[in-house]
C-alpha atoms as a PDB file:
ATOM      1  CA  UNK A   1       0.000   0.000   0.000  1.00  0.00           C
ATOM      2  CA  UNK A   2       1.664   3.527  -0.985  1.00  0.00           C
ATOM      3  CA  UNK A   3       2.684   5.977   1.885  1.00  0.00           C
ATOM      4  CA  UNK A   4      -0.784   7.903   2.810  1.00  0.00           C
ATOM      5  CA  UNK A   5       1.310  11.460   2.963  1.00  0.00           C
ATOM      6  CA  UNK A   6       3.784  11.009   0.117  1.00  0.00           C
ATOM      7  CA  UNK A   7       2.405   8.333  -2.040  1.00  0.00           C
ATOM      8  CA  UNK A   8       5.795   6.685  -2.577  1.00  0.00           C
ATOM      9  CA  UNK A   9       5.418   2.767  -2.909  1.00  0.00           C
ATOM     10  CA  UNK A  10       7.284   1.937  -0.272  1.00  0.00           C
ATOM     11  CA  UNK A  11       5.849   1.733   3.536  1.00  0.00           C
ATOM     12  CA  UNK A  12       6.738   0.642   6.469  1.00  0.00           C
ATOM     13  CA  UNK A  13       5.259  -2.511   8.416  1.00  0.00           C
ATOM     14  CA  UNK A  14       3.207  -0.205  11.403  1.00  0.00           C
ATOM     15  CA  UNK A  15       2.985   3.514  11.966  1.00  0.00           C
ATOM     16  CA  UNK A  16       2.145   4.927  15.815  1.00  0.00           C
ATOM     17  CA  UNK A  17      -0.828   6.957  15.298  1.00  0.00           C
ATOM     18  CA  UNK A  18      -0.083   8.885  19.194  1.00  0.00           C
ATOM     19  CA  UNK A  19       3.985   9.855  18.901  1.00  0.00           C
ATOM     20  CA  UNK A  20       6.118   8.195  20.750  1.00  0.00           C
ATOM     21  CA  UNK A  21       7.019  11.218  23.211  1.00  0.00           C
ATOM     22  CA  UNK A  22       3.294  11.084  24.453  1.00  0.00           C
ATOM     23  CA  UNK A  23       3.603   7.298  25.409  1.00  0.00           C
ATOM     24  CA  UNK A  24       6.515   8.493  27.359  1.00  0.00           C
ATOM     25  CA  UNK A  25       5.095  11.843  29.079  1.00  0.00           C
ATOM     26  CA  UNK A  26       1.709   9.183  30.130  1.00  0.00           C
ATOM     27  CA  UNK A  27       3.969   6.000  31.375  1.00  0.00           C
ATOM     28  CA  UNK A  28       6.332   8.707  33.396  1.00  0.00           C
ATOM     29  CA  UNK A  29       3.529  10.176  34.993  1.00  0.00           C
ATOM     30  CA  UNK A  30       1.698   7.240  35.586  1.00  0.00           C
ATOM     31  CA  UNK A  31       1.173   4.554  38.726  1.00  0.00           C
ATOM     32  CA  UNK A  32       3.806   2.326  37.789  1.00  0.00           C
ATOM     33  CA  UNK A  33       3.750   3.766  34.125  1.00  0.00           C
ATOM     34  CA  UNK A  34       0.540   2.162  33.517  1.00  0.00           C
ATOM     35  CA  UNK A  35      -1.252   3.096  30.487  1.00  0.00           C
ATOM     36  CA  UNK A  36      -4.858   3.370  30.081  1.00  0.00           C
ATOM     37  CA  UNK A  37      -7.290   3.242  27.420  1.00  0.00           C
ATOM     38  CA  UNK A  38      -9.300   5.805  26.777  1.00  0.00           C
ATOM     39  CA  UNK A  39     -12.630   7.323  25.023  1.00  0.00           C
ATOM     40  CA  UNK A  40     -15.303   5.153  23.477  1.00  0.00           C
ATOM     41  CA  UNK A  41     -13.215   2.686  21.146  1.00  0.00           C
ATOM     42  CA  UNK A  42     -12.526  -1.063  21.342  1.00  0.00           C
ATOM     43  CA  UNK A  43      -8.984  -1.962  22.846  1.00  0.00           C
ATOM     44  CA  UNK A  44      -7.757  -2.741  19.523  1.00  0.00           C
ATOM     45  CA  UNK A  45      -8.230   0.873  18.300  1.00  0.00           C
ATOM     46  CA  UNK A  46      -6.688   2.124  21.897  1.00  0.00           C
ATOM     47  CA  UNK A  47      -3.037   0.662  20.730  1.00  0.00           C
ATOM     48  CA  UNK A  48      -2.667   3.539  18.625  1.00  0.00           C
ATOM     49  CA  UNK A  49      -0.330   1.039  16.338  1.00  0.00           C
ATOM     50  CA  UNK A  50      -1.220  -0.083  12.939  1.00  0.00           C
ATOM     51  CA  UNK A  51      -0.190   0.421   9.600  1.00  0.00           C
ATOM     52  CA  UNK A  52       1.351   0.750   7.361  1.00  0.00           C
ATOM     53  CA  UNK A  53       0.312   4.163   6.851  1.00  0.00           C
ATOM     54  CA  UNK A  54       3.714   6.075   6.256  1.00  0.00           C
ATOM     55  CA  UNK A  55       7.062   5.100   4.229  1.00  0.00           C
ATOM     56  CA  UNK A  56       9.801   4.914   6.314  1.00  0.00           C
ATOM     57  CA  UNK A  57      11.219   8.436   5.280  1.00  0.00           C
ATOM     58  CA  UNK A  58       7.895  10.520   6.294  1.00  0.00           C
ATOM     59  CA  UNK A  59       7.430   8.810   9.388  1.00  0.00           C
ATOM     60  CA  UNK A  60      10.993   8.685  10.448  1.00  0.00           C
ATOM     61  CA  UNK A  61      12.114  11.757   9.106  1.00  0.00           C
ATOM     62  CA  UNK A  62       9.374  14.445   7.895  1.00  0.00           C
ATOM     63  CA  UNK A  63       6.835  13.500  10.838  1.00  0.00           C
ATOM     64  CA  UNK A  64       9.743  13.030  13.202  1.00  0.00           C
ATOM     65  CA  UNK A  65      10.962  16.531  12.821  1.00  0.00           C
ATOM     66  CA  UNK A  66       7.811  18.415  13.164  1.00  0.00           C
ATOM     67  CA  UNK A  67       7.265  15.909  16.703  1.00  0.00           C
ATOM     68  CA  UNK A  68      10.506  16.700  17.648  1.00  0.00           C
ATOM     69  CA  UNK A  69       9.826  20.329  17.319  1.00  0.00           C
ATOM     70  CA  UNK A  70       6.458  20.269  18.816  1.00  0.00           C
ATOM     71  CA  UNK A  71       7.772  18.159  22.226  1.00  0.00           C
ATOM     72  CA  UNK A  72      10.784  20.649  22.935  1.00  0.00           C
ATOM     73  CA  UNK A  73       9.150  24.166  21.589  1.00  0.00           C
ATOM     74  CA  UNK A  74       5.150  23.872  23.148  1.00  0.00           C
ATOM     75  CA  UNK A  75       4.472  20.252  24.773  1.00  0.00           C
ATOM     76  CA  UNK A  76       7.247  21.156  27.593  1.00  0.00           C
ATOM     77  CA  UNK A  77       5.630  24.400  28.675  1.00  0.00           C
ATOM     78  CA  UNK A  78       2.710  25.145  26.224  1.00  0.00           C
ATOM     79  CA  UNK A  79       1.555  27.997  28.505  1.00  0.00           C
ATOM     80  CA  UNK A  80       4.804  29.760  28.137  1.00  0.00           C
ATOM     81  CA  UNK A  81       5.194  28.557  24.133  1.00  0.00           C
ATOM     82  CA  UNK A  82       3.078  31.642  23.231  1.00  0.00           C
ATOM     83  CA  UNK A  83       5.473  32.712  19.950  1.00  0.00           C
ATOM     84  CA  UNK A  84       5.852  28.716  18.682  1.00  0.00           C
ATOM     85  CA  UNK A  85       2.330  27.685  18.336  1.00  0.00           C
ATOM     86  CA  UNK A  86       2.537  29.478  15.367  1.00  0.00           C
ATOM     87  CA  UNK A  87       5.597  28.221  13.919  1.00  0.00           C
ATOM     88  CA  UNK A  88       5.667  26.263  10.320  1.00  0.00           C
ATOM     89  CA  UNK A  89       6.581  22.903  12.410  1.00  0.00           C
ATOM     90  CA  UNK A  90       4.058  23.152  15.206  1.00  0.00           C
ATOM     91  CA  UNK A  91       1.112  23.549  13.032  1.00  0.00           C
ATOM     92  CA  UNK A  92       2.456  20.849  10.618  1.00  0.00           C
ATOM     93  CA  UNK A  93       2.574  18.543  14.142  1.00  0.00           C
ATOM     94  CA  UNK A  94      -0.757  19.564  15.380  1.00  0.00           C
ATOM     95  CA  UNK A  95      -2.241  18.736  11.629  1.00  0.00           C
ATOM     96  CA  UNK A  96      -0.508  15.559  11.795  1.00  0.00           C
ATOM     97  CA  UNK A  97      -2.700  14.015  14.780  1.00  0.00           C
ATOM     98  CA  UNK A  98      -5.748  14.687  12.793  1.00  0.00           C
ATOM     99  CA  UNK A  99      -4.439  13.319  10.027  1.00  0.00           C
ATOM    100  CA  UNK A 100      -3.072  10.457  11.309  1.00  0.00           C
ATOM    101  CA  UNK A 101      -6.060   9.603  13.466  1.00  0.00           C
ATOM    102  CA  UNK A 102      -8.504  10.410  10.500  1.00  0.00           C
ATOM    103  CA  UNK A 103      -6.466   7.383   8.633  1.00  0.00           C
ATOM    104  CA  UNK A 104      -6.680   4.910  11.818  1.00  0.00           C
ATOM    105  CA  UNK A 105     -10.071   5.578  11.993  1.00  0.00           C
ATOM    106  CA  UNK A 106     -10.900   4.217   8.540  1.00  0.00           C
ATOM    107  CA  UNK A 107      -8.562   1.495   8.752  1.00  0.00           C
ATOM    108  CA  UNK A 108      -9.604  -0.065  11.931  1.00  0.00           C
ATOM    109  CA  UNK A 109     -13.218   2.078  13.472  1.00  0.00           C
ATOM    110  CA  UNK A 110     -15.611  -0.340  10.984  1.00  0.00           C
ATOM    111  CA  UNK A 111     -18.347   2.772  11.231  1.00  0.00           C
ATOM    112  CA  UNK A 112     -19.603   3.488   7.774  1.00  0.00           C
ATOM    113  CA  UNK A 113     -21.405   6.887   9.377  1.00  0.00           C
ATOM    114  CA  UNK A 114     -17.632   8.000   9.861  1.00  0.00           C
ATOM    115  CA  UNK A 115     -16.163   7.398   6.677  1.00  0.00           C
ATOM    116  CA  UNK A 116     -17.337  10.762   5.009  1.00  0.00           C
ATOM    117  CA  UNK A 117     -16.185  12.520   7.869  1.00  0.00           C
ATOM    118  CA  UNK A 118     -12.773  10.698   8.371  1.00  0.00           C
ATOM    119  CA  UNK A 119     -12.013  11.572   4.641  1.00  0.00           C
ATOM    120  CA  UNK A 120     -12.657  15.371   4.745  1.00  0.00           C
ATOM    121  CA  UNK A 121     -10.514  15.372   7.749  1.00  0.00           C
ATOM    122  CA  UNK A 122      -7.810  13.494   6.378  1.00  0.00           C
ATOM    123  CA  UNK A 123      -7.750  15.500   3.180  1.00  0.00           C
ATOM    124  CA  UNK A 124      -8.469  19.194   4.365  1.00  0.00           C
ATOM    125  CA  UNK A 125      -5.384  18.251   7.035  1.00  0.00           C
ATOM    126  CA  UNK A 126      -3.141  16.638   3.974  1.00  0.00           C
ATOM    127  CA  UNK A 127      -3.491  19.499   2.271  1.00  0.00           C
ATOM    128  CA  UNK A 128      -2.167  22.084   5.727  1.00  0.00           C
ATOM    129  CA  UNK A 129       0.740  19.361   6.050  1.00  0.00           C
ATOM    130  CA  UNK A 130       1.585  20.675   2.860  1.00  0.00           C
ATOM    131  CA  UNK A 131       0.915  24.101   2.581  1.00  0.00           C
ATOM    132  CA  UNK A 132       0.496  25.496   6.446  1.00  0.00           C
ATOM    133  CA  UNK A 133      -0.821  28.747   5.059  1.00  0.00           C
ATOM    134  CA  UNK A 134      -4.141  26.504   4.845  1.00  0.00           C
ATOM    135  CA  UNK A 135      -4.233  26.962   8.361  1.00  0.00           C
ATOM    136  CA  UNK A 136      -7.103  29.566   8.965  1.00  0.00           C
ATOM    137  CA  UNK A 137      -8.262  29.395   5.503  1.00  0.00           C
ATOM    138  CA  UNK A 138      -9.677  25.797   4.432  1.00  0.00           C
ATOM    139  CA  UNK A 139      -9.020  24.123   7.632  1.00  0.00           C
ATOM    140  CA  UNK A 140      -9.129  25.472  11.355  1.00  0.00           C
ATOM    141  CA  UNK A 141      -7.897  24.186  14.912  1.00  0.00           C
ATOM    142  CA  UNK A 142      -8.538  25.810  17.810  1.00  0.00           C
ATOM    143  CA  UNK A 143      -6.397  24.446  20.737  1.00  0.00           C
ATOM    144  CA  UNK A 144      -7.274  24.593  24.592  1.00  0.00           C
ATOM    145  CA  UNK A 145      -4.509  24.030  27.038  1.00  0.00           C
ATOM    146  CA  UNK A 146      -5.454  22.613  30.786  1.00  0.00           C
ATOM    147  CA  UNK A 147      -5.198  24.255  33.906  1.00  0.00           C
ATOM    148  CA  UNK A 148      -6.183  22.443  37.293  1.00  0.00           C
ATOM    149  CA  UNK A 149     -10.200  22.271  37.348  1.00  0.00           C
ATOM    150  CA  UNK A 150     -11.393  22.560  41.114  1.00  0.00           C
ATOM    151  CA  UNK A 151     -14.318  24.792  40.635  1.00  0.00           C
ATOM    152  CA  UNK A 152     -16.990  23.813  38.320  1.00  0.00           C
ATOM    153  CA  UNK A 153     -20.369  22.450  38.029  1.00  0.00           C
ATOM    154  CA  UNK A 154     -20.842  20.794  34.438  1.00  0.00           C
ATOM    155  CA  UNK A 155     -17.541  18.751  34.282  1.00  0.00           C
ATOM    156  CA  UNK A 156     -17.530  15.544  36.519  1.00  0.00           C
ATOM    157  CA  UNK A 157     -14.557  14.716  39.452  1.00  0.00           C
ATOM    158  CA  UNK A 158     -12.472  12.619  37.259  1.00  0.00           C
ATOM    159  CA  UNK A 159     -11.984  15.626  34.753  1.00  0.00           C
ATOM    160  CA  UNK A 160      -8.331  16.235  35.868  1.00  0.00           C
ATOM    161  CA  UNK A 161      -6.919  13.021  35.793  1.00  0.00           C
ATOM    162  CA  UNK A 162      -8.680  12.789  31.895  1.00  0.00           C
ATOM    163  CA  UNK A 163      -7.176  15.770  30.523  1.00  0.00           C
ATOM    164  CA  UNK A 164      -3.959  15.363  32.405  1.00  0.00           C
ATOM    165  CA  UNK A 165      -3.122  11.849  30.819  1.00  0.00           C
ATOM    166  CA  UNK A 166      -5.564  10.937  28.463  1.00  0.00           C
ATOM    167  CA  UNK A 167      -5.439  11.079  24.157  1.00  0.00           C
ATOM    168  CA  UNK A 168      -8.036  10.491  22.329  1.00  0.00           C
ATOM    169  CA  UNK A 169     -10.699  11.449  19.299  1.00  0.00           C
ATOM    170  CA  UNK A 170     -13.954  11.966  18.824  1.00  0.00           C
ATOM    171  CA  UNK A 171     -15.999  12.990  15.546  1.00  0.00           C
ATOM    172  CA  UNK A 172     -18.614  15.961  15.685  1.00  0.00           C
ATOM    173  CA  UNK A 173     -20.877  15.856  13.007  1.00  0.00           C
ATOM    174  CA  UNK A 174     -22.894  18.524  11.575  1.00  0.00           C
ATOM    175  CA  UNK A 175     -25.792  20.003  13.633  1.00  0.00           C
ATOM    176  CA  UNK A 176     -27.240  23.148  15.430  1.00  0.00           C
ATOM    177  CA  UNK A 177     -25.649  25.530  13.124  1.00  0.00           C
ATOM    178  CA  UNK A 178     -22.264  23.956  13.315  1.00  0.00           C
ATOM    179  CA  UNK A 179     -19.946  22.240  10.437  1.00  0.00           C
ATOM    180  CA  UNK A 180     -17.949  19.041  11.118  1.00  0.00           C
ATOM    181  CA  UNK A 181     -15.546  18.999  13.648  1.00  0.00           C
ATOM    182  CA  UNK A 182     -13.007  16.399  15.116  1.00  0.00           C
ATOM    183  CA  UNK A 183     -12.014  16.731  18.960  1.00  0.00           C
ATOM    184  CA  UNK A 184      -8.648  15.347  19.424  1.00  0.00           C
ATOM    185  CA  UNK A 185      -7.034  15.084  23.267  1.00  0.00           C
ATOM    186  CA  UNK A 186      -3.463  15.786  23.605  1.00  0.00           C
ATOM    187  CA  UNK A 187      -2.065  15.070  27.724  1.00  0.00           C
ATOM    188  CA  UNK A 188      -3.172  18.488  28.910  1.00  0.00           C
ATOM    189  CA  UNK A 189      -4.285  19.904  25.698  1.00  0.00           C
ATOM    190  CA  UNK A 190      -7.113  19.813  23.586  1.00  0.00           C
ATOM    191  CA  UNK A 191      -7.793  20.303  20.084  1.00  0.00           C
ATOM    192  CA  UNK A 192     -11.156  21.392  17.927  1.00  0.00           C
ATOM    193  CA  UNK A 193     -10.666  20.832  13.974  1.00  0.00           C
ATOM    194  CA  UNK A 194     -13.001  22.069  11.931  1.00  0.00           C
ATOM    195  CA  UNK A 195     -14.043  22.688   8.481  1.00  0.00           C
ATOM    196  CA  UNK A 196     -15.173  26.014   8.151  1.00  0.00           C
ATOM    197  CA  UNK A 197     -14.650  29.252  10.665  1.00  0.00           C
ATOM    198  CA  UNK A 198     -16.442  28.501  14.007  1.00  0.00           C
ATOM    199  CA  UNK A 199     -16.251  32.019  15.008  1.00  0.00           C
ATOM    200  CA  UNK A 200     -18.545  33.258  11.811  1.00  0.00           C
ATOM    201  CA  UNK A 201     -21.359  30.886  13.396  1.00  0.00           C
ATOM    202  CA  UNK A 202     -23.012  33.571  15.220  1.00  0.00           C
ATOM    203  CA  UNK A 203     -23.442  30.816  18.124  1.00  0.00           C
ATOM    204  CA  UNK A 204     -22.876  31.646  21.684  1.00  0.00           C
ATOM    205  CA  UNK A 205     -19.485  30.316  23.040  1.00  0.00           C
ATOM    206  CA  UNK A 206     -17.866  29.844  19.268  1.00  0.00           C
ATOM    207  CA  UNK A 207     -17.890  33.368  18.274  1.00  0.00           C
ATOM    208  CA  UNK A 208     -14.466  34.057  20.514  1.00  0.00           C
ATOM    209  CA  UNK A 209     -12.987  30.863  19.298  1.00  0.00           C
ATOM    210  CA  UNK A 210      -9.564  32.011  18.123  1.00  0.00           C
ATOM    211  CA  UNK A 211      -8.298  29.870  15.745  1.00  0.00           C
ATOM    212  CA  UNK A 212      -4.233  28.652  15.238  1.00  0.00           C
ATOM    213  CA  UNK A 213      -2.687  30.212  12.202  1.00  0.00           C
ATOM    214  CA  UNK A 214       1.225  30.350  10.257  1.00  0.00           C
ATOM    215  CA  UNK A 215       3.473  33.192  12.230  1.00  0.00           C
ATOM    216  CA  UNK A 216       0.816  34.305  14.400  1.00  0.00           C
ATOM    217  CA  UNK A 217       0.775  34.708  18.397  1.00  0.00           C
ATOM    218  CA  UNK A 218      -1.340  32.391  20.407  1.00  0.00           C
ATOM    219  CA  UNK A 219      -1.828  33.072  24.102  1.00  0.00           C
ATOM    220  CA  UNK A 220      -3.656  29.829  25.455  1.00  0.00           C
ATOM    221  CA  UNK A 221      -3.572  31.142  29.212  1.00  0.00           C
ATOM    222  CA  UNK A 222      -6.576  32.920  27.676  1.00  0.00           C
ATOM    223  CA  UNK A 223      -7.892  31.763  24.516  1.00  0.00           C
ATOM    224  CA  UNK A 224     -10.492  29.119  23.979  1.00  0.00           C
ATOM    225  CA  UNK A 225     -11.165  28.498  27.600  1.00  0.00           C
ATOM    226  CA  UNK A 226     -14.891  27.907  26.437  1.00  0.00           C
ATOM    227  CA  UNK A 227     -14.212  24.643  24.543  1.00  0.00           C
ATOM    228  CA  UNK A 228     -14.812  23.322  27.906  1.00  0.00           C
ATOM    229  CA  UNK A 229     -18.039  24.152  28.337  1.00  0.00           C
ATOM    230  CA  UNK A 230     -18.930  23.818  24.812  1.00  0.00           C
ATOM    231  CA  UNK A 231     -18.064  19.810  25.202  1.00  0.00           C
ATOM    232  CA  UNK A 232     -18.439  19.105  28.828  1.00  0.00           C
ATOM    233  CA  UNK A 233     -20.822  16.476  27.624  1.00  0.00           C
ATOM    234  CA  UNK A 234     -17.893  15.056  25.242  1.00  0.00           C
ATOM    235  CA  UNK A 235     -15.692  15.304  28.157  1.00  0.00           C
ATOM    236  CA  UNK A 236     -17.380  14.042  30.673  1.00  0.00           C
ATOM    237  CA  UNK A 237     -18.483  10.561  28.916  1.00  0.00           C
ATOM    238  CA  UNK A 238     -14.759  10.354  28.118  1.00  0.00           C
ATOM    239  CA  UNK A 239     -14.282  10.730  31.857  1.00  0.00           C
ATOM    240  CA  UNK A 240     -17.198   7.792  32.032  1.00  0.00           C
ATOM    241  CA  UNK A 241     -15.503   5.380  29.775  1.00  0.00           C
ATOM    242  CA  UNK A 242     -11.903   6.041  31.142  1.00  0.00           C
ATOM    243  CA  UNK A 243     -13.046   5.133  34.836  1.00  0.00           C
ATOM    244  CA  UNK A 244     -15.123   2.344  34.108  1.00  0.00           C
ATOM    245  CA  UNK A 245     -11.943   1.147  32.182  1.00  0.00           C
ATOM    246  CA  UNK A 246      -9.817   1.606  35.165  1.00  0.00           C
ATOM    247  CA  UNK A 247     -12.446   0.395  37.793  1.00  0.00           C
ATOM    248  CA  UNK A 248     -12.180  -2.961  36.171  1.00  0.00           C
ATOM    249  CA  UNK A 249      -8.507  -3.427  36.817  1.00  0.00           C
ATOM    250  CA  UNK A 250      -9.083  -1.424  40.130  1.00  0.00           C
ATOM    251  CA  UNK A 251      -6.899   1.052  39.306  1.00  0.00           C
ATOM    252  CA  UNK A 252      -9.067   4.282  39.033  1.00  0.00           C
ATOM    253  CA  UNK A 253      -8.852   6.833  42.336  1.00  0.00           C
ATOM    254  CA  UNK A 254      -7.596   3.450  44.631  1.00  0.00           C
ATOM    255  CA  UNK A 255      -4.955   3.069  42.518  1.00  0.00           C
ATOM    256  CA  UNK A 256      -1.785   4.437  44.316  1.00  0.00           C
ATOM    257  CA  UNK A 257       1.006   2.737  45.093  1.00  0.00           C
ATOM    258  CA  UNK A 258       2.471   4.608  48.553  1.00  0.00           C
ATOM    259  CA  UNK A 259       6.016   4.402  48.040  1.00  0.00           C
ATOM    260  CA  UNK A 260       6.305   5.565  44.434  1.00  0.00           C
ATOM    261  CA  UNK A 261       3.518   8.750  45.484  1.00  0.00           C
ATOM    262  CA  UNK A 262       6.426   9.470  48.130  1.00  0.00           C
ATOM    263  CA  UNK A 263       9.276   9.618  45.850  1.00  0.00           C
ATOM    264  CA  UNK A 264       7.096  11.216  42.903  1.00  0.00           C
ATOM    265  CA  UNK A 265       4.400  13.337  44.114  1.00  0.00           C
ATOM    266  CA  UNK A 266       4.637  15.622  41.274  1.00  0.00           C
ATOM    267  CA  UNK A 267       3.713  12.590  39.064  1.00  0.00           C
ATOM    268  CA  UNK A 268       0.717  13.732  36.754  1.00  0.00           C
ATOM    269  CA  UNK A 269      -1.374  10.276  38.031  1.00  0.00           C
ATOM    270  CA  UNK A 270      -0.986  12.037  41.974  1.00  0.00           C
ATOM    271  CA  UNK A 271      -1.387  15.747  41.174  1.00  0.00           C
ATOM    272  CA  UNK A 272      -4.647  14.362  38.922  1.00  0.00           C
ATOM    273  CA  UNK A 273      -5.794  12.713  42.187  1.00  0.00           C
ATOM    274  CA  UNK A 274      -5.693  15.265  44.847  1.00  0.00           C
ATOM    275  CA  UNK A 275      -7.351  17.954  42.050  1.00  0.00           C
ATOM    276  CA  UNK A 276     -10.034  15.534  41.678  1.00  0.00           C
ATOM    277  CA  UNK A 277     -10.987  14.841  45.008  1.00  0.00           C
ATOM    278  CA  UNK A 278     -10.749  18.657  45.840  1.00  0.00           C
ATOM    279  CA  UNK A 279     -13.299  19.299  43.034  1.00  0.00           C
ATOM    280  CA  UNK A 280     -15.696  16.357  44.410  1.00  0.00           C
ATOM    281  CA  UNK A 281     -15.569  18.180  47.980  1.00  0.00           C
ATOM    282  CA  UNK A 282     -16.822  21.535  46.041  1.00  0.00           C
ATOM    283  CA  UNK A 283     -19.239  20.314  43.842  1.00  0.00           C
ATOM    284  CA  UNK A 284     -20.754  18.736  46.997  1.00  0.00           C
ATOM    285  CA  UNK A 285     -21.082  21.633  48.679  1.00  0.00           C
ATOM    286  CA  UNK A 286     -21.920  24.152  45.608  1.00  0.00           C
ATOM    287  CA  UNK A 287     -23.451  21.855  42.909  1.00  0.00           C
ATOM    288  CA  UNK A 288     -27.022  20.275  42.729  1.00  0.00           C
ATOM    289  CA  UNK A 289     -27.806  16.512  42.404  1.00  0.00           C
END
């Protein structure tokens, strides 16, 4: 099967769909570096490995650069990255997941009511990977970065340890007013593709969507804080399906090994924990049943 990017004949035998860094980031900051699957796919799906998508020279080489970029310039401190989220390489990167994902999904999902959506995604972010001034113009992303969530009503305890270690996609289709969209989870970040401008909807919440464009200046400590609230039904099933996932091997919130919390309290997996249960004692207190 040709490369999916370059179209050269040769490929290699599998292609990770989530980059290898992110494994990393989630099995350092895990319980015993632990991985989890997450969302509402089959475990198959969740091993993000299959292929062959890429030849060896754009997934080793062209892909690798633009990760490379992505995990030293924003992943490391995307709060702070304000000047690269712009940058040729990041936006190439962030195009990639959707890309990538877009392929997995029609190789392995089986759902015939996501094909037509899977194949405008894959080609609208083709064509950014090769021309990033597409970005803003036939194809927009709108990225949200997480901060610790200990006061709110419509997201469910559980939300922090999600966005702090979980990846993940989900297809939006068409309806109320809005085009299709693909929400794709990042550890700490997530991201909102779409096909046409959100912010021209005239809808409450998506009209001060800002999205990511070539050269420009994106300041996520206050952009797109909304995306929250616009899918904290998204979110929260994802939250659903992840603990019900984790409950089964009993590793969900009694999951904690003593001695490794001791030496690593900074771990994601602990900070996730004590966030959480600080938003369950609020919500108790300030949220209806």
């Amino acid at each position: 099967m040709p490369c999916q990017y370059c179209n050269a004949p040769e490929t290699i035998e599998h292609s990770h769909v989530v980059s290898d860094f992110i494994i990393r980031y989630c099995r350092r900051n895990s319980v015993r570096q632990a991985l989890f699957y997450t969302w509402d796919r089959h475990e198959y799906a969740r091993r993000m490995i299959t292929g062959p998508y890429l030849c060896s020279n754009c997934d080793n080489v062209v892909f690798s650069e633009w990760e490379k970029h992505y995990e030293r310039e924003v992943f490391r401190n995307p709060l702070g990255a304000t000047h690269e989220w712009g940058r040729e390489s990041s936006i190439r990167f962030i195009f990639s997941i959707a890309f990538r994902y877009a392929l997995h999904c029609l190789r392995v999902e089986n759902n015939p009511a996501h094909v037509p959506i899977a194949i405008l995604f894959r080609d609208l972010c083709r064509a950014v990977l090769n021309d990033p001034t597409q970005a803003g113009l036939t194809a927009f992303v709108y990225p949200y970065v997480y901060r610790p969530i200990m006061e709110r009503c419509d997201l469910r305890h559980g939300i922090n340890n999600f966005l702090s270690l979980a990846y993940g996609d989900r297809f939006q289709l068409p309806a109320h007013g809005l085009p299709n969209r693909y929400l794709i989870q990042l550890p700490g970040m997530l991201f909102l593709f779409s096909e046409s401008n959100l912010s021209t909807t005239g809808l409450q919440g998506y009209m001060d969507l800002v999205d990511l464009r070539l050269n420009t200046v994106l300041d996520p400590s206050t952009c797109n804080l909304q995306i929250l609230g616009l899918y904290s039904q998204v979110l929260n099933d994802g939250v659903q399906k992840t603990m019900q996932h984790q409950t089964a091997y009993n590793r969900w919130h009694a999951f904690i090994d003593a001695g490794d919390r001791l030496l690593f309290p900074h771990k994601k997996a602990y900070v996730a924990q004590r966030l959480d249960h600080e938003l369950q004692v609020w919500q108790s207190g300030n949220c209806g049943p």
